[in-house]
N, C-alpha and C. Protein backbone atom coordinates (compact mmCIF):
# COMPACT_ATOMS: atom_id res chain seq x y z
N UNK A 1 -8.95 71.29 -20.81
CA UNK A 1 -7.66 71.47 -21.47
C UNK A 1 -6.93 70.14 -21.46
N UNK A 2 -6.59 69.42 -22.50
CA UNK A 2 -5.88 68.58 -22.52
C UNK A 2 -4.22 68.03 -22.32
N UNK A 3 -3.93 67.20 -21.90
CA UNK A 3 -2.09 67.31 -21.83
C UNK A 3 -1.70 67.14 -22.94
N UNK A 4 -0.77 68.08 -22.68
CA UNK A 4 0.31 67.42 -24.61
C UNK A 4 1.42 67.16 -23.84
N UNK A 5 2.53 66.92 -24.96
CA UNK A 5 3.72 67.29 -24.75
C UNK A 5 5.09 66.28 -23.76
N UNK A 6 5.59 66.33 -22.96
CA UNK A 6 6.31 65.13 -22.74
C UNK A 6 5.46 64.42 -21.50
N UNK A 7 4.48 65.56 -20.85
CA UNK A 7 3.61 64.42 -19.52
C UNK A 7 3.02 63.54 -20.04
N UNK A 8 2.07 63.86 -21.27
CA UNK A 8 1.07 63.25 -21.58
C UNK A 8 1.90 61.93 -22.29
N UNK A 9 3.04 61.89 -23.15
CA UNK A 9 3.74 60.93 -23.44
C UNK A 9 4.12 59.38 -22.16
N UNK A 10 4.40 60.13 -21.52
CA UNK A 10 4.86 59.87 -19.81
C UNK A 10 3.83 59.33 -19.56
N UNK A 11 2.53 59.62 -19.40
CA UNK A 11 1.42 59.23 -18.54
C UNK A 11 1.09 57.95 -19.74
N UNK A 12 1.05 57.66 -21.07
CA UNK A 12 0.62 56.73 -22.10
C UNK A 12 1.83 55.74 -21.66
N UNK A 13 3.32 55.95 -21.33
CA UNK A 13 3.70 54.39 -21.13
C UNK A 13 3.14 54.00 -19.72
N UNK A 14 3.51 54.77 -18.85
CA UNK A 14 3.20 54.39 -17.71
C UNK A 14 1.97 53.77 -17.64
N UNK A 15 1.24 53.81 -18.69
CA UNK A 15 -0.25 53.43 -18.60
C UNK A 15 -0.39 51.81 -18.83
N UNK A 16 0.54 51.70 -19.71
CA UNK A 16 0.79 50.70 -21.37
C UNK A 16 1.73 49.73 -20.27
N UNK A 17 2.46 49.80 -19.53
CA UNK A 17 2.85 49.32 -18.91
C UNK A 17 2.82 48.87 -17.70
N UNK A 18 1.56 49.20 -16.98
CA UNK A 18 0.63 48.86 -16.11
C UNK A 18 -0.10 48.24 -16.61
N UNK A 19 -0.65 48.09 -17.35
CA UNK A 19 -1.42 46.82 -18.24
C UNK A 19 -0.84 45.84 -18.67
N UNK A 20 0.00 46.26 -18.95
CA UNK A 20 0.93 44.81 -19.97
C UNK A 20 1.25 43.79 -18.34
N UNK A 21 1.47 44.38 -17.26
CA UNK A 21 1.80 43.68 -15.86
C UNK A 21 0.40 43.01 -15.67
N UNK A 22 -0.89 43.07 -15.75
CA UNK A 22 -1.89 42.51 -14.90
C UNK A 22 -2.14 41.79 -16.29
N UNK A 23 -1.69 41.01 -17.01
CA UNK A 23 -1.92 40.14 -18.24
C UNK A 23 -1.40 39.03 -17.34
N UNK A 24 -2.13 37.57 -17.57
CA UNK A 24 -1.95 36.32 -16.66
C UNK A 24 -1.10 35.85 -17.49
N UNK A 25 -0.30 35.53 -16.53
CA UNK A 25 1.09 34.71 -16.74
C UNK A 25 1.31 33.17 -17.08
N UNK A 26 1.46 32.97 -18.38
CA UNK A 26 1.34 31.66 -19.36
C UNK A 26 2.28 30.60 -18.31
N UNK A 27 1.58 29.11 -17.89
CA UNK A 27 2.71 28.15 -17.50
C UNK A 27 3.80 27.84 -18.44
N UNK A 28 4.55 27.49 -17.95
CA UNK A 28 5.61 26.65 -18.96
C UNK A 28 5.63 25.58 -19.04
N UNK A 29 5.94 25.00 -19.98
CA UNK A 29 5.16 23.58 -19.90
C UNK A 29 6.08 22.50 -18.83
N UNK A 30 7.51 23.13 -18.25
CA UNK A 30 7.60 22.17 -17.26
C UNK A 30 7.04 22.37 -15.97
N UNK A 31 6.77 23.70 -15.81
CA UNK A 31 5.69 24.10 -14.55
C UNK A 31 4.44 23.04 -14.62
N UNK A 32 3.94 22.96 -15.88
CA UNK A 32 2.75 22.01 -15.94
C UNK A 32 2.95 20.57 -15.74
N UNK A 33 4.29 20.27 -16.13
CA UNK A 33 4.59 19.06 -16.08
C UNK A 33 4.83 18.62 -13.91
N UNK A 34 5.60 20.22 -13.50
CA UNK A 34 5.72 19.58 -12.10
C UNK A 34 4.74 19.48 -11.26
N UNK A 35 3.66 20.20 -11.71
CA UNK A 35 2.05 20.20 -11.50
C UNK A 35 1.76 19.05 -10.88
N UNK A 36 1.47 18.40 -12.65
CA UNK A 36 0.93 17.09 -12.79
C UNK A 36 1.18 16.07 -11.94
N UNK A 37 2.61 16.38 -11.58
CA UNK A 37 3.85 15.24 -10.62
C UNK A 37 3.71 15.75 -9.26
N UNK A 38 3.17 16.41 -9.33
CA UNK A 38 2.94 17.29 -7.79
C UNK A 38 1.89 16.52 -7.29
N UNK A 39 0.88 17.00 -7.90
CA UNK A 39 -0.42 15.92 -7.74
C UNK A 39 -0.78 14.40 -7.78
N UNK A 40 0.38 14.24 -8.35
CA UNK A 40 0.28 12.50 -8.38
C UNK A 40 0.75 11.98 -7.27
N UNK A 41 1.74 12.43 -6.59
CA UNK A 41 2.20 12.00 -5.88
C UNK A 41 1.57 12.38 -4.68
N UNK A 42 0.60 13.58 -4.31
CA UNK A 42 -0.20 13.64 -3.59
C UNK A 42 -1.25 12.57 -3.09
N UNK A 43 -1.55 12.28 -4.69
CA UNK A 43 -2.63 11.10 -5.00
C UNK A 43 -3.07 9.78 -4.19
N UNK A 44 -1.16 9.79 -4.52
CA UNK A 44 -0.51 8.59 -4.29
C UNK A 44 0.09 8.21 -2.82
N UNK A 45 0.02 9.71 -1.96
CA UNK A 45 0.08 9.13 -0.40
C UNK A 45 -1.10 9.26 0.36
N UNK A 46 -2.26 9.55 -0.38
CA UNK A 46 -3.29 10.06 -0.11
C UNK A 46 -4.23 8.60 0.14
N UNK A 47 -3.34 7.59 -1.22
CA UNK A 47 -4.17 6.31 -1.14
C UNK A 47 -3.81 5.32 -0.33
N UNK A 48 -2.32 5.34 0.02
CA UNK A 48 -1.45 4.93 0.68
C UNK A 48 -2.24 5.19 1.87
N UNK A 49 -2.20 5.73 2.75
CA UNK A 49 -2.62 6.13 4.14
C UNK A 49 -4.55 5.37 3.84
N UNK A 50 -4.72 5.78 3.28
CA UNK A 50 -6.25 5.46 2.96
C UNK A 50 -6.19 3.31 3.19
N UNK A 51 -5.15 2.90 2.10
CA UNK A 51 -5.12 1.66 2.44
C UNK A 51 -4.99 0.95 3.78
N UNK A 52 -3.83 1.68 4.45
CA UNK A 52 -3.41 1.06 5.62
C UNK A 52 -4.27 0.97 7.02
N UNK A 53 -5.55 2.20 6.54
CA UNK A 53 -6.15 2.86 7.42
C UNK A 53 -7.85 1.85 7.01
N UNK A 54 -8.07 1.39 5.82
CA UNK A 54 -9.34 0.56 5.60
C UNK A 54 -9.43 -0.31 6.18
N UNK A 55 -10.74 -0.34 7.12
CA UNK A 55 -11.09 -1.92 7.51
C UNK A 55 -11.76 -2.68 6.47
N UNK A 56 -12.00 -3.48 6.60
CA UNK A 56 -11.99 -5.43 6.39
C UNK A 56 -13.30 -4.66 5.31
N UNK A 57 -13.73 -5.21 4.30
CA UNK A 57 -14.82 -4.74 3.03
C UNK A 57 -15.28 -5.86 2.59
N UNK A 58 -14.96 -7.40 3.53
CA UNK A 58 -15.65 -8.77 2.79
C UNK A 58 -15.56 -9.30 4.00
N UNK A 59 -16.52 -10.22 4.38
CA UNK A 59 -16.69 -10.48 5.37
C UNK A 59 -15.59 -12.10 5.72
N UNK A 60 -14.90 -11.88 7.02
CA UNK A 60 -14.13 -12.35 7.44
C UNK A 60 -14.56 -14.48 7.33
N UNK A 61 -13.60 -15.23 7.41
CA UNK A 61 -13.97 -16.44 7.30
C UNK A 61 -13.71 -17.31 8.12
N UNK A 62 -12.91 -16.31 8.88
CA UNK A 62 -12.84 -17.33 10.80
C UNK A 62 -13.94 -16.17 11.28
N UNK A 63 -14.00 -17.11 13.06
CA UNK A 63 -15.20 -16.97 13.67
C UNK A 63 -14.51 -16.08 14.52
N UNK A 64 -14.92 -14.78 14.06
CA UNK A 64 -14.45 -13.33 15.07
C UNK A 64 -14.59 -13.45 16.39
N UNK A 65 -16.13 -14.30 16.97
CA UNK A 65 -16.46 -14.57 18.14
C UNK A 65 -15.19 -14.94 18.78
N UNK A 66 -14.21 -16.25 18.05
CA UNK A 66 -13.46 -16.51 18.89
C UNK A 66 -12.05 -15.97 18.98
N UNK A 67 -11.10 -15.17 20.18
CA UNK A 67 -10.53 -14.39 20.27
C UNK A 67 -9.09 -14.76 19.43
N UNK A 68 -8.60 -16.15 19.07
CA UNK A 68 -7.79 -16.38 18.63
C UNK A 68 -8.05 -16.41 16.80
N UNK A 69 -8.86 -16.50 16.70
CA UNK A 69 -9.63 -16.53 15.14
C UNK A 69 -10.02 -14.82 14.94
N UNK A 70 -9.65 -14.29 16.02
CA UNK A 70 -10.02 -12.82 15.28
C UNK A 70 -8.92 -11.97 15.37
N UNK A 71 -7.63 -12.65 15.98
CA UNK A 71 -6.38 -12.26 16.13
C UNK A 71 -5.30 -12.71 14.72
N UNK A 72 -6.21 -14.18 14.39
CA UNK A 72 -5.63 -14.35 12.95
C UNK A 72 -5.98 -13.46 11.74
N UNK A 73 -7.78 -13.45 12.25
CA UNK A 73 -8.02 -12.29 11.03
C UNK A 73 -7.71 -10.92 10.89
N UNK A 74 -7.37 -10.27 11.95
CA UNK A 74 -6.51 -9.20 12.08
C UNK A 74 -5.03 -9.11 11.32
N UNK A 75 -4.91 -10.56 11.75
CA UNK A 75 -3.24 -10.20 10.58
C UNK A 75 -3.48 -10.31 9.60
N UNK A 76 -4.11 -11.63 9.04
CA UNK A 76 -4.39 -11.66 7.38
C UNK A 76 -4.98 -10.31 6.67
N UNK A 77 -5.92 -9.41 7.78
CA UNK A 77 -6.47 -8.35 7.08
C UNK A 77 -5.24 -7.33 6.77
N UNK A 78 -4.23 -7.20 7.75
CA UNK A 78 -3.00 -6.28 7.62
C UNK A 78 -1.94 -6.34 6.35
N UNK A 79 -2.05 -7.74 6.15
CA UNK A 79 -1.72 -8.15 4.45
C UNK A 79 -1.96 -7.76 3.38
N UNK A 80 -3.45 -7.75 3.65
CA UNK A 80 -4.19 -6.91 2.93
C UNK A 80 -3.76 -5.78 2.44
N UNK A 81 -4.21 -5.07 3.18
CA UNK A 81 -3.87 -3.38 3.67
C UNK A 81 -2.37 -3.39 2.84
N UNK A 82 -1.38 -4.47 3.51
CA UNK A 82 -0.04 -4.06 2.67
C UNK A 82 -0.12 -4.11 1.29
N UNK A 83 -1.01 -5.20 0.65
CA UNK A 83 -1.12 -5.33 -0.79
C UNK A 83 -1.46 -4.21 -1.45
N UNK A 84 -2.64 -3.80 -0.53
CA UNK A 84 -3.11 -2.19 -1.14
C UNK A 84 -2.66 -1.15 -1.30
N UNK A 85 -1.50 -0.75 0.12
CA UNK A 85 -0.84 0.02 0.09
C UNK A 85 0.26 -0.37 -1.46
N UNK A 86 0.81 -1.11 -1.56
CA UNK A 86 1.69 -1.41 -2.79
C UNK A 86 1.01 -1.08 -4.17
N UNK A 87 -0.19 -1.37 -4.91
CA UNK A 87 -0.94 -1.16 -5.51
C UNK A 87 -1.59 0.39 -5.48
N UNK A 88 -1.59 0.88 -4.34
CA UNK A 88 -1.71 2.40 -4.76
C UNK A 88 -0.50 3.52 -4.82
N UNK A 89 0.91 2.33 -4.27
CA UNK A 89 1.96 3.08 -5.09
C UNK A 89 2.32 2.88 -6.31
N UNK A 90 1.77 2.18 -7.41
CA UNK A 90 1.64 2.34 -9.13
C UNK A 90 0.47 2.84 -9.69
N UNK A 91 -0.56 2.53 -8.91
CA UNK A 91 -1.86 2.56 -9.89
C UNK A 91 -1.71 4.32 -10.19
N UNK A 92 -1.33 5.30 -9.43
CA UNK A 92 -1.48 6.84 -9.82
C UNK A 92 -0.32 7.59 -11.08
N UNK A 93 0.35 6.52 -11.12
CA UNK A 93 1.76 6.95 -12.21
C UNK A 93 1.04 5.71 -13.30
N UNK A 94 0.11 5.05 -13.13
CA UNK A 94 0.05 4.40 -14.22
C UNK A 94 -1.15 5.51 -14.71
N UNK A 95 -2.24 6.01 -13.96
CA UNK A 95 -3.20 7.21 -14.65
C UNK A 95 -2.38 8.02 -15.56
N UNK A 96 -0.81 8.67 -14.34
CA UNK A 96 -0.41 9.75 -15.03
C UNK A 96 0.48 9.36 -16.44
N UNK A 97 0.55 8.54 -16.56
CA UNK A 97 1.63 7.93 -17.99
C UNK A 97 0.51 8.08 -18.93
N UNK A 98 -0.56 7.52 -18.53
CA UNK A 98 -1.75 7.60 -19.88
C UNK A 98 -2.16 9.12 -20.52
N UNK A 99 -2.49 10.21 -19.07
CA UNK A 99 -2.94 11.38 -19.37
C UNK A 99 -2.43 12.02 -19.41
N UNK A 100 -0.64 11.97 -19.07
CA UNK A 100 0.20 13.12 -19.25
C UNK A 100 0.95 12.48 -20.15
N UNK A 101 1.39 12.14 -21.10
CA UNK A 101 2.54 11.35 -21.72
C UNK A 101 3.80 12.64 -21.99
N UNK A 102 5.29 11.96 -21.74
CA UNK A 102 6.18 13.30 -21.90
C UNK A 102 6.69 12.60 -23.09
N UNK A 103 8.19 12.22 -23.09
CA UNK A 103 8.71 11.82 -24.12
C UNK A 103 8.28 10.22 -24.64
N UNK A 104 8.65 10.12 -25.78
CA UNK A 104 8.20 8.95 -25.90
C UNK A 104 9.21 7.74 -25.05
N UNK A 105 10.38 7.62 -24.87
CA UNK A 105 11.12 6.78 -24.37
C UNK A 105 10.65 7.20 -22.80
N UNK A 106 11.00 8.12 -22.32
CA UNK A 106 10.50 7.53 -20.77
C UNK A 106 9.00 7.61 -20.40
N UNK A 107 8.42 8.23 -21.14
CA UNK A 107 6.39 7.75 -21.00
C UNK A 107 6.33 6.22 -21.08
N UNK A 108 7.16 5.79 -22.20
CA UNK A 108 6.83 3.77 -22.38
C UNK A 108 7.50 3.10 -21.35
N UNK A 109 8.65 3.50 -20.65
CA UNK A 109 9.43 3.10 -18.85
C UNK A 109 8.61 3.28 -18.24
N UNK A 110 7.33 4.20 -18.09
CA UNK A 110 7.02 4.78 -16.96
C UNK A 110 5.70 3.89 -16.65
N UNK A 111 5.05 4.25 -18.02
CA UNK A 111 3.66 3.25 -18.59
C UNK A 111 4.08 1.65 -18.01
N UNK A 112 5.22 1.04 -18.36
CA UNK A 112 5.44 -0.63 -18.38
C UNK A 112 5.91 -0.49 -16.96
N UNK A 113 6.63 -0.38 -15.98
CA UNK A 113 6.87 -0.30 -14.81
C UNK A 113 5.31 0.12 -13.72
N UNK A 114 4.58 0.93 -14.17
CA UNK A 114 3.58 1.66 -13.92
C UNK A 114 2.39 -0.27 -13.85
N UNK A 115 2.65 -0.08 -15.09
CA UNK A 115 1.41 -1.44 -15.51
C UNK A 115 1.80 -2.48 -14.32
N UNK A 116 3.01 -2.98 -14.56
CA UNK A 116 3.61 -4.23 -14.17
C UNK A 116 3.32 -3.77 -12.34
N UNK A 117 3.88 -2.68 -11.96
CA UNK A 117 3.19 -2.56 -10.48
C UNK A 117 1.41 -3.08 -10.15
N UNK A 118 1.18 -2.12 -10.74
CA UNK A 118 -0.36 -2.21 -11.07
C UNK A 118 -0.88 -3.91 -11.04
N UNK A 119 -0.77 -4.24 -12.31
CA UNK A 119 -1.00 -6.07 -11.59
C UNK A 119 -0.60 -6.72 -10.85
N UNK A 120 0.61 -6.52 -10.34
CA UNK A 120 0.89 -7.16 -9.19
C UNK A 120 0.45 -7.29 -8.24
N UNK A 121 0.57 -6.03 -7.48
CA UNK A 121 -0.67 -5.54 -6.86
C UNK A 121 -1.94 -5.46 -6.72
N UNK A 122 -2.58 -5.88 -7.98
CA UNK A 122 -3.55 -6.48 -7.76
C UNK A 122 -3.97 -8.00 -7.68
N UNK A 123 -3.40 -8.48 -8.25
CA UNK A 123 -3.10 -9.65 -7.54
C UNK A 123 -2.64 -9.88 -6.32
N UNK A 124 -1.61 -9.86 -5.76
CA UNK A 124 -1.39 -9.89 -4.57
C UNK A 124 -3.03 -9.15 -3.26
N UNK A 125 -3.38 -8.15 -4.35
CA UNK A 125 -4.72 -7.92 -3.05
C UNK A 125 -6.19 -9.00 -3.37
N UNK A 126 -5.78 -9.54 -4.68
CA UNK A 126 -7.28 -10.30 -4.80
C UNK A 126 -6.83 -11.80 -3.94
N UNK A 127 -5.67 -11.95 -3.60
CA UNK A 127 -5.06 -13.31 -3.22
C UNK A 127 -5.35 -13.45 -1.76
N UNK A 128 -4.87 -11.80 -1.15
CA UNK A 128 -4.85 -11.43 0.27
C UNK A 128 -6.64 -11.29 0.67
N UNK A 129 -7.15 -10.58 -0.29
CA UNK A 129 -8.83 -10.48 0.01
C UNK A 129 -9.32 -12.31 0.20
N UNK A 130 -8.60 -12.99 -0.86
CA UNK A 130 -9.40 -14.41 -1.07
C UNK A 130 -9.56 -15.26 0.49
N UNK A 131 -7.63 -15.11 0.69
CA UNK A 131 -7.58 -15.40 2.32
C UNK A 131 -8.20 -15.29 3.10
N UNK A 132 -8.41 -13.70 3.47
CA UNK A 132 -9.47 -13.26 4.61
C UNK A 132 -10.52 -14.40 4.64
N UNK A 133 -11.34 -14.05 3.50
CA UNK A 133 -12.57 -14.65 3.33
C UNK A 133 -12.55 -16.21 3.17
N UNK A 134 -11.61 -17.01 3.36
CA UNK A 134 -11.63 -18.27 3.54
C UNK A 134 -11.81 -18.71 4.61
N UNK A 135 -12.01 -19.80 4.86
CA UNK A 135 -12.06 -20.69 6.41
C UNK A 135 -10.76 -21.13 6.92
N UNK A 136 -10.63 -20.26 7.62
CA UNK A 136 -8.82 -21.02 7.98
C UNK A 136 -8.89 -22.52 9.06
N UNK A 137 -8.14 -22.78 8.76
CA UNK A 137 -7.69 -24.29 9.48
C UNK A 137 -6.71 -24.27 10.78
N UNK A 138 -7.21 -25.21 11.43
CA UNK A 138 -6.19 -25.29 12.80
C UNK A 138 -4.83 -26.06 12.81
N UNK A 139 -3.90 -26.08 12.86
CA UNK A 139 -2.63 -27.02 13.04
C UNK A 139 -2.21 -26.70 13.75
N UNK A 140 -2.24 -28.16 14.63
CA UNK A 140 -0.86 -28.11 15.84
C UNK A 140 -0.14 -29.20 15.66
N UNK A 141 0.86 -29.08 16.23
CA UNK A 141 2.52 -29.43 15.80
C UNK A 141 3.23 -28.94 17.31
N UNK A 142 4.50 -29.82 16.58
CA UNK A 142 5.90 -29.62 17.45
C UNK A 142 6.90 -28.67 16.70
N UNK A 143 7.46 -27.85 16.87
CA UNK A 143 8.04 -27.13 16.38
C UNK A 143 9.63 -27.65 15.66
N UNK A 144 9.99 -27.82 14.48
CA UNK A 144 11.52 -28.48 14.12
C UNK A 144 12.15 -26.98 14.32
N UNK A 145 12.01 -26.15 13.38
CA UNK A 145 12.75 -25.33 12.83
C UNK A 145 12.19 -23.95 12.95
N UNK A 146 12.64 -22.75 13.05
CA UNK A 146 12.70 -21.46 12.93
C UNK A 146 13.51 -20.74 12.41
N UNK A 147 13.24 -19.83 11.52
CA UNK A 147 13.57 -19.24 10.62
C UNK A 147 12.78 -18.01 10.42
N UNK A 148 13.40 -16.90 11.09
CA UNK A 148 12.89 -15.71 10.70
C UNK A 148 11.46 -15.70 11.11
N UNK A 149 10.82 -15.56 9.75
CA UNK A 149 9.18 -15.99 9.88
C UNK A 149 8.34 -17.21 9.09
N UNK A 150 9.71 -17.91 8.81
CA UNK A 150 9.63 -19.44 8.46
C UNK A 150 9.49 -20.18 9.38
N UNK A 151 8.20 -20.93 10.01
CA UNK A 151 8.44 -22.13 10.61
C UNK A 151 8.02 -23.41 10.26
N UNK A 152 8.76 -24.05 10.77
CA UNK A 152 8.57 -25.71 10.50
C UNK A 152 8.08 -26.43 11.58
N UNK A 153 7.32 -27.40 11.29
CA UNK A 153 6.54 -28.29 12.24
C UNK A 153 7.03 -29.31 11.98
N UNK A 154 7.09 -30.74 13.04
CA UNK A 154 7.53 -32.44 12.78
C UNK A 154 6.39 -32.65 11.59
N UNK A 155 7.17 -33.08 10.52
CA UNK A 155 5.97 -33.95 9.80
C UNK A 155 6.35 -33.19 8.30
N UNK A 156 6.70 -32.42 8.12
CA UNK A 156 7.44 -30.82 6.81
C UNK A 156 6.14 -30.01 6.47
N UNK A 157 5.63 -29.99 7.92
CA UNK A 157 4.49 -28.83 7.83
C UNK A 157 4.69 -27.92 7.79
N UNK A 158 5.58 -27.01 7.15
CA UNK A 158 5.66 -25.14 6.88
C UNK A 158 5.15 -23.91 6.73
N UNK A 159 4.98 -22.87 7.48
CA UNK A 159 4.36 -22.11 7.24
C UNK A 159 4.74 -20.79 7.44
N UNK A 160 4.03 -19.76 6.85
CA UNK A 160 4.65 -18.28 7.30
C UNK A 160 3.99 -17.58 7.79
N UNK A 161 4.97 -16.95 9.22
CA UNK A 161 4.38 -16.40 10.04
C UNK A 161 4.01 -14.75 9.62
N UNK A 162 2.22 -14.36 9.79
CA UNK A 162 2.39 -13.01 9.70
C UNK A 162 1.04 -12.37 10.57
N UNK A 163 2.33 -12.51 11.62
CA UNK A 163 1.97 -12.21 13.02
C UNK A 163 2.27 -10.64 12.73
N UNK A 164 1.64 -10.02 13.67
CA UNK A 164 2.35 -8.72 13.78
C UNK A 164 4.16 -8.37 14.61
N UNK A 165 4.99 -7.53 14.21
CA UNK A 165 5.90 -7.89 14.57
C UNK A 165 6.03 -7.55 16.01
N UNK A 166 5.50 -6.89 16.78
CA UNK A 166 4.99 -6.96 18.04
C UNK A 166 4.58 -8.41 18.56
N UNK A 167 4.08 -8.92 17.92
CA UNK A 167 3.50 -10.35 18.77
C UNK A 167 4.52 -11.56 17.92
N UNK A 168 5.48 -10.81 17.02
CA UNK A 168 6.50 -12.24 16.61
C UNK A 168 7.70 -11.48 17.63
N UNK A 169 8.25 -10.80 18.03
CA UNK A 169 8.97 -10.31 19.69
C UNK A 169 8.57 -11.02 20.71
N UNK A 170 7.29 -11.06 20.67
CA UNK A 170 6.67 -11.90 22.01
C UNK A 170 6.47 -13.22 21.91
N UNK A 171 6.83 -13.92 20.69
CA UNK A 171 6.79 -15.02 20.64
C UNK A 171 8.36 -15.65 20.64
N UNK A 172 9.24 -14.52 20.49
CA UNK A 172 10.91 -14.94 20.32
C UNK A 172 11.35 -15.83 21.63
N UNK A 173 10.55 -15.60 22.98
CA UNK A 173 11.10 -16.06 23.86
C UNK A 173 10.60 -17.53 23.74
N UNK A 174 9.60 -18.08 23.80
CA UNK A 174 9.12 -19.33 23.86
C UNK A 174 9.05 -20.15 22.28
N UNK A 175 9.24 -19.51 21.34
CA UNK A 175 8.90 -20.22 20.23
C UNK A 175 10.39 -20.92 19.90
N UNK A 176 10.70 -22.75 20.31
CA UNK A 176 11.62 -22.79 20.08
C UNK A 176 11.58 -23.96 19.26
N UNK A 177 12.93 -24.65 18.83
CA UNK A 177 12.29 -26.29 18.69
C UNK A 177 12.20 -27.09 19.40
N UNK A 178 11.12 -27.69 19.59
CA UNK A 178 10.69 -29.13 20.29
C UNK A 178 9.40 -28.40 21.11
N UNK A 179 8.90 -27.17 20.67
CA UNK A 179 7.60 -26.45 21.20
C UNK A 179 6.65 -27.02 20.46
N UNK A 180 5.67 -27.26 21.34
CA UNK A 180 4.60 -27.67 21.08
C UNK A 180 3.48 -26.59 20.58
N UNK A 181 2.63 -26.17 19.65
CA UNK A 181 2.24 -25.16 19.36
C UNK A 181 0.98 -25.12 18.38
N UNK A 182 0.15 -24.16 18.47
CA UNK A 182 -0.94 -24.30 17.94
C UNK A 182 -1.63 -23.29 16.80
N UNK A 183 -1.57 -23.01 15.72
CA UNK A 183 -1.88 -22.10 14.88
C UNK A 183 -3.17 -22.04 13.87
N UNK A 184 -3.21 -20.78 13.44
CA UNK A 184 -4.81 -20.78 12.68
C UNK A 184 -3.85 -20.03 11.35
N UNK A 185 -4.45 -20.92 10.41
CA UNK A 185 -3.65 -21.02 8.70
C UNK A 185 -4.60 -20.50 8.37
N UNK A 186 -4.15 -19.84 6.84
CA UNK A 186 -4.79 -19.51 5.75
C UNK A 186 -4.62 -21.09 5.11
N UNK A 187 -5.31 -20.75 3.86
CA UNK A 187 -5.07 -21.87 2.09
C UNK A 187 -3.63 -21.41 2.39
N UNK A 188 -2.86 -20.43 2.07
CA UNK A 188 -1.52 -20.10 1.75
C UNK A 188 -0.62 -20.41 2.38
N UNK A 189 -1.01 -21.45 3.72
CA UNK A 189 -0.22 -21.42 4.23
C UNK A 189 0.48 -20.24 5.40
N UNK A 190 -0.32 -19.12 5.39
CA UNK A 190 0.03 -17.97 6.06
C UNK A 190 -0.64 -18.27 7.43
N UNK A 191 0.38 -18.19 8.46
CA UNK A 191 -0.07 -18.30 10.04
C UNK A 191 -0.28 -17.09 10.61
N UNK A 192 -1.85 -16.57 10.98
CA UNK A 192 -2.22 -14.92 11.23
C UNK A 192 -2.09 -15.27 13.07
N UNK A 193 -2.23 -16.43 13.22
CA UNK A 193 -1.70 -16.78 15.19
C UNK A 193 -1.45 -17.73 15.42
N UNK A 194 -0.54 -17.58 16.16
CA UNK A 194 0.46 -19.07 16.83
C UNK A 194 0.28 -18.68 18.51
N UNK A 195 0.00 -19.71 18.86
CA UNK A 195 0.07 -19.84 20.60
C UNK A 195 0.19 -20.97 21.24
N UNK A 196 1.01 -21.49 22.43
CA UNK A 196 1.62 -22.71 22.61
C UNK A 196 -0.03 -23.62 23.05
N UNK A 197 0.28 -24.43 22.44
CA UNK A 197 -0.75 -25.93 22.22
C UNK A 197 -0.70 -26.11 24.06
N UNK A 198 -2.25 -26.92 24.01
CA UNK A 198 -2.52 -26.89 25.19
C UNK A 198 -2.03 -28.19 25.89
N UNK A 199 -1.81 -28.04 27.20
CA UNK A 199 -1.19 -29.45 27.83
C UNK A 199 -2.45 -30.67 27.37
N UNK A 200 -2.14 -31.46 27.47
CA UNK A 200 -2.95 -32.96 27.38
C UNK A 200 -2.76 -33.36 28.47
N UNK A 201 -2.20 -32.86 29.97
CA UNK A 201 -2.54 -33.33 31.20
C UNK A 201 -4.12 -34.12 31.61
């Protein structure tokens, strides 16, 4: 026996409308858009941590053997690492400008800011990689001047210190002028260790 009548009416929406509920629910396209931005920025601390966290991928150009030459290459490699870290905060908004484009005026801000990070950053890491892998040089000197992480030697020998800031604290007490002192350079001029020059007694 079949239903008629107002159940059977009753039982067809109730039906019609239980179905129409388990139909998948369309994004909107700014849902897709916060997606996209969701993920990028995932991307993007994902590479971050990844940089800071990579060891050395070219082989070093001071002599690791010796403890002060592997204390320089430790910093120059940390340079590194910073270059990289900087470079993988554009390179993932420069993907997403290409494969997501929104409007045209802020996709072309996003794209040229995006780019302009992007080379920089890479430069700055092919400059910092070049370092590593160079032969650094010894200079010792008398100390004129200090400045931050500017120092000056007798003679307008200059250089910048990038010590860790732990070991430029520990150098605040003794590093003064008229110190006598001994450092391992990059080409750039970048001092990865300074330690007071030995007596000539």
């Amino acid at each position: 026996m079949s239903e008629s009548g107002p159940a059977a009416s009753y039982t067809v929406v109730t039906l019609t409308a239980t179905l129409s509920t388990l139909k998948p629910r369309i994004l909107t396209r700014r849902e897709i858009r916060l997606g996209h931005i969701g993920i990028t920025l995932l991307l993007m601390a994902g590479l971050i941590v990844g940089a800071t966290r990579l060891g050395a991928v070219v082989p070093a150009g001071a002599d690791l053997g010796d403890l002060t030459q592997r204390t320089y290459a430790d910093n120059i490699w940390q340079e590194t690492q910073t270059s990289l870290a900087l470079l993988a905060v554009f390179l993932p908004w420069l993907v997403y400008g290409l494969l997501f484009k929104g409007s045209r005026a802020g996709g072309s801000v996003l794209l040229v800011i995006a780019l302009l990070g992007t080379v920089g950053g890479s430069w700055l890491t092919s400059l910092s990689l070049q370092s590593y892998a160079a032969l650094p040089r010894q200079v010792s000197g008398v100390v004129s001047r200090v400045d931050g992480r500017q120092l000056s030697l007798a003679g307008e020998t200059r250089v910048y210190l990038v010590i860790s800031p732990a070991q430029l604290r520990s150098a605040d007490g003794w590093l003064k002028p008229g110190t006598p002192v001994t450092l391992w350079v990059s080409p750039r001029s970048q001092a990865g260790y300074i330690g007071g020059a030995p007596s000539s007694d």
